[in-house]
Protein backbone atom coordinates (compact mmCIF):
# COMPACT_ATOMS: atom_id res chain seq x y z
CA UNK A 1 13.57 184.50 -158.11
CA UNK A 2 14.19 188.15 -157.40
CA UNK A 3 14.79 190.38 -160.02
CA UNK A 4 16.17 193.99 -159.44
CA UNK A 5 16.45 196.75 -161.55
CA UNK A 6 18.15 199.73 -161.36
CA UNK A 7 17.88 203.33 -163.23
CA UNK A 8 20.46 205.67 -162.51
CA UNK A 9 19.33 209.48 -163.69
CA UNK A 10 20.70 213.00 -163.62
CA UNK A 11 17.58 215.56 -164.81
CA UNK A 12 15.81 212.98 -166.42
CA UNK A 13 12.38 214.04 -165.84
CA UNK A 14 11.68 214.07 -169.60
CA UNK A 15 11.98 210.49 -169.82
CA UNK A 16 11.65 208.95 -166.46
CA UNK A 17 7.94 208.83 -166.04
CA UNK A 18 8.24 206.65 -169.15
CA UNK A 19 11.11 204.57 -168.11
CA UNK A 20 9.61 203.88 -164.17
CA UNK A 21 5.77 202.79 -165.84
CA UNK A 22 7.69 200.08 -168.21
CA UNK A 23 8.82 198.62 -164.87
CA UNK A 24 5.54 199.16 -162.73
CA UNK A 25 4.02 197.25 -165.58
CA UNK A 26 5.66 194.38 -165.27
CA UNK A 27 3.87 190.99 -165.41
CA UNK A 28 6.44 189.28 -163.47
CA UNK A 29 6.05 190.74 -159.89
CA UNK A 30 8.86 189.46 -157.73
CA UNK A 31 10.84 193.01 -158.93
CA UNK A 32 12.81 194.81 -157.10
CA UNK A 33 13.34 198.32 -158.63
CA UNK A 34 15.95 201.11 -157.20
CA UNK A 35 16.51 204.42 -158.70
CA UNK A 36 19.60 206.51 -158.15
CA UNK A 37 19.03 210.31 -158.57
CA UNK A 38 22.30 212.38 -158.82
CA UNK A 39 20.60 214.84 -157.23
CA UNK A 40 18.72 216.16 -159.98
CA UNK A 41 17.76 219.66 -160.36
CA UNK A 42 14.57 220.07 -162.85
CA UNK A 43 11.91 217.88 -161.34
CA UNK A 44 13.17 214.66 -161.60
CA UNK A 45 12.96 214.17 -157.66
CA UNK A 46 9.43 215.54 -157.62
CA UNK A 47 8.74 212.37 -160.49
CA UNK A 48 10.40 209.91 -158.57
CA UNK A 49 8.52 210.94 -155.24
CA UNK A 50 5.18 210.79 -157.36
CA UNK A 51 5.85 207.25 -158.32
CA UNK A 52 7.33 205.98 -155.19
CA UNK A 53 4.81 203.02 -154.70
CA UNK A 54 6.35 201.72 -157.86
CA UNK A 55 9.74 202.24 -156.71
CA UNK A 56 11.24 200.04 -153.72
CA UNK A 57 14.49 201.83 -152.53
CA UNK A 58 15.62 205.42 -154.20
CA UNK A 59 18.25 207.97 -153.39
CA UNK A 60 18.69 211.18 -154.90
CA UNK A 61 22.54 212.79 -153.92
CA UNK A 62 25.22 214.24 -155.67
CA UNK A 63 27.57 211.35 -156.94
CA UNK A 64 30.86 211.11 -159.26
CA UNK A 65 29.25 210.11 -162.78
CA UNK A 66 27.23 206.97 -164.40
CA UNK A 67 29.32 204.51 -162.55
CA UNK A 68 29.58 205.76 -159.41
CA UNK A 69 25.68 205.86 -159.70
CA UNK A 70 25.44 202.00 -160.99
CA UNK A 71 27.87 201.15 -157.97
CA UNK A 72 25.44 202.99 -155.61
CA UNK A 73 22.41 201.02 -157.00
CA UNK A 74 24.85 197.40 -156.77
CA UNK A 75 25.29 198.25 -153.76
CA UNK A 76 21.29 198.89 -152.49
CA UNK A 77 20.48 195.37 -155.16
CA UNK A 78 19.16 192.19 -153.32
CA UNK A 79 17.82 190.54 -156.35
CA UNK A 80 19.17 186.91 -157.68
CA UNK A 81 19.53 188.81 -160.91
CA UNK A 82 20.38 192.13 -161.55
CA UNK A 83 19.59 194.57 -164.19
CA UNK A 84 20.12 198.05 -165.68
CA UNK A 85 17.43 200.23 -167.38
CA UNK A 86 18.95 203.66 -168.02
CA UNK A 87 16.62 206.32 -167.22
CA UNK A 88 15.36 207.12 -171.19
CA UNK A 89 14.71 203.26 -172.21
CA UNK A 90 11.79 201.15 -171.58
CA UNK A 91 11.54 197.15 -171.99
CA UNK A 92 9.60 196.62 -175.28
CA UNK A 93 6.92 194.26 -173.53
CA UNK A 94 5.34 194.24 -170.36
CA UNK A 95 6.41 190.32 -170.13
CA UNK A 96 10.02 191.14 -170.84
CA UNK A 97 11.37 190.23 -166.95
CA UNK A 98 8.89 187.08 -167.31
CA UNK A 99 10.44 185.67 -170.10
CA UNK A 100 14.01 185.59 -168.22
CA UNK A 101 12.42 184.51 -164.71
């Protein structure tokens, strides 16, 4: 089964680095993880493009707020499940996605 996360941000390079490793380190590996930048300002694109091997699809453009974000990430999301990490929380384990596969 394919799992997909998304993180939608908006100058979030404070917390992203944190937020993009709890996904990278993942047990389960059938993960498909998209971020959705609203075209961030501070460095957040910079920390996205230094992760990118971790990341499968990103976009970083302006957008209308949080759920016009989400819908932007729905919309990019070929997993069989579907879920939403915002871009200051990680997943308490690194078998967290496993444990729901």
């Amino acid at each position: 089964m394919k799992i997909t996360i998304i993180t939608v941000c908006y100058n979030s390079a404070a917390t992203l680095e944190k937020t993009i490793l709890s996904v990278a380190n993942q047990t389960y590996k059938n993960i498909e993880y998209i971020v959705v930048d609203g075209n961030s300002n501070e460095g957040t694109l910079e920390l996205i493009k230094k992760h990118e091997d971790k990341i499968s699809k990103w976009i970083s453009e302006p957008d209308h707020g949080l759920y016009d974000a989400m819908n932007k990430g729905l919309a990019l999301a070929t997993g069989d499940l579907i879920g939403i990490l915002n871009s200051d929380d990680t997943f308490y384990s690194s078998t967290v996605i496993a444990e729901i596969a």
